[in-house]
Protein backbone atom coordinates (compact mmCIF):
# COMPACT_ATOMS: atom_id res chain seq x y z
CA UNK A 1 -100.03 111.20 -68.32
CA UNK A 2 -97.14 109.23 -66.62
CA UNK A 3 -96.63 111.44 -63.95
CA UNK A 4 -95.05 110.01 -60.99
CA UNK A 5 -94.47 106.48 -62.99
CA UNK A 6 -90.45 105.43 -62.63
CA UNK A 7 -89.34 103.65 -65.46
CA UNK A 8 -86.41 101.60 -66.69
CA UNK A 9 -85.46 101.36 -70.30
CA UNK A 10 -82.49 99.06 -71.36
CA UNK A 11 -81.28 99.13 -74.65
CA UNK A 12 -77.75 98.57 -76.16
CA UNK A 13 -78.55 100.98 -79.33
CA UNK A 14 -77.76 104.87 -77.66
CA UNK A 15 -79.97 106.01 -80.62
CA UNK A 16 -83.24 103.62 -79.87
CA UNK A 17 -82.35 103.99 -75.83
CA UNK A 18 -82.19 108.26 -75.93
CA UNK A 19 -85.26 108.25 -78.30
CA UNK A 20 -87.15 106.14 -75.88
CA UNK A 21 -85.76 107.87 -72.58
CA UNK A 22 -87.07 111.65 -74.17
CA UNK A 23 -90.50 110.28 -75.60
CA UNK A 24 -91.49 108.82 -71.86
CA UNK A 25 -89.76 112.34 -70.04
CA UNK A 26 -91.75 114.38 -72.32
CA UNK A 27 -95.01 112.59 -70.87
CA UNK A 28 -94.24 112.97 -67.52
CA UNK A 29 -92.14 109.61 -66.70
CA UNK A 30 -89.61 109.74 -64.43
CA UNK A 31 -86.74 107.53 -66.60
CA UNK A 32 -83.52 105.91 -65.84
CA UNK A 33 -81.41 104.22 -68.43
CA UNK A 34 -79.14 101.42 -68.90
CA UNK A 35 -77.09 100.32 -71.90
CA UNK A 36 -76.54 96.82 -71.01
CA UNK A 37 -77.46 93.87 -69.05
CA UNK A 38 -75.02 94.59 -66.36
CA UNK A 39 -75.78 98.22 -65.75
CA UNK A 40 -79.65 97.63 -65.55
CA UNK A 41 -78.78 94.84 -63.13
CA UNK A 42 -76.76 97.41 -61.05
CA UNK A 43 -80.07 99.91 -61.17
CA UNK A 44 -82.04 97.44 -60.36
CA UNK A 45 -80.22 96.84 -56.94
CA UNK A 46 -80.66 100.40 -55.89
CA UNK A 47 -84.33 100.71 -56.82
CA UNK A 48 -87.45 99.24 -58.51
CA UNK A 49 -89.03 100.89 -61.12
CA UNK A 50 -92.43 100.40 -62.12
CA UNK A 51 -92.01 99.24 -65.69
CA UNK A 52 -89.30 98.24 -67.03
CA UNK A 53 -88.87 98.20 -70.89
CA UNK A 54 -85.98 96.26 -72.54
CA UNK A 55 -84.36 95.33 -75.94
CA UNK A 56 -85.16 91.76 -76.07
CA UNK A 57 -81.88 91.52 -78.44
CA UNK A 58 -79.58 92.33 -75.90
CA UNK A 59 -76.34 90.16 -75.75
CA UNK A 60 -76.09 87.83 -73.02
CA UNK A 61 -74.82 88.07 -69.42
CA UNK A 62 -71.61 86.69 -68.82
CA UNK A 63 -70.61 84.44 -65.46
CA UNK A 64 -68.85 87.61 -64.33
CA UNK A 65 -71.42 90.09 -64.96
């Protein structure tokens, strides 16, 4: 079903963010994961994704993130 789609979830809970990561793999997604704001920032430099889904909870950035 989501064959070939590239996603990014983001999610400061390891629980919430490897359940999410093996329900999308197991339909075909191609996943990447980050466990803050900083490293999906950094995977967001090196490539685009086609959906991104986030914790909208996640602490905020700092001025030297």
């Amino acid at each position: 079903m989501l064959e070939g789609t590239q996603v990014l979830v983001v999610d400061d809970e390891a629980d919430a963010r490897e359940a999410l990561v093996g329900l999308l793999e197991r339909y075909g997604a191609e996943v990447r994961s980050a466990g803050s704001v900083a490293e999906a920032m950094a995977a967001l430099r090196t490539a685009l994704p086609h959906v991104l889904v986030s914790d909208i909870g996640m602490p905020a950035r700092t001025a030297t993130s």
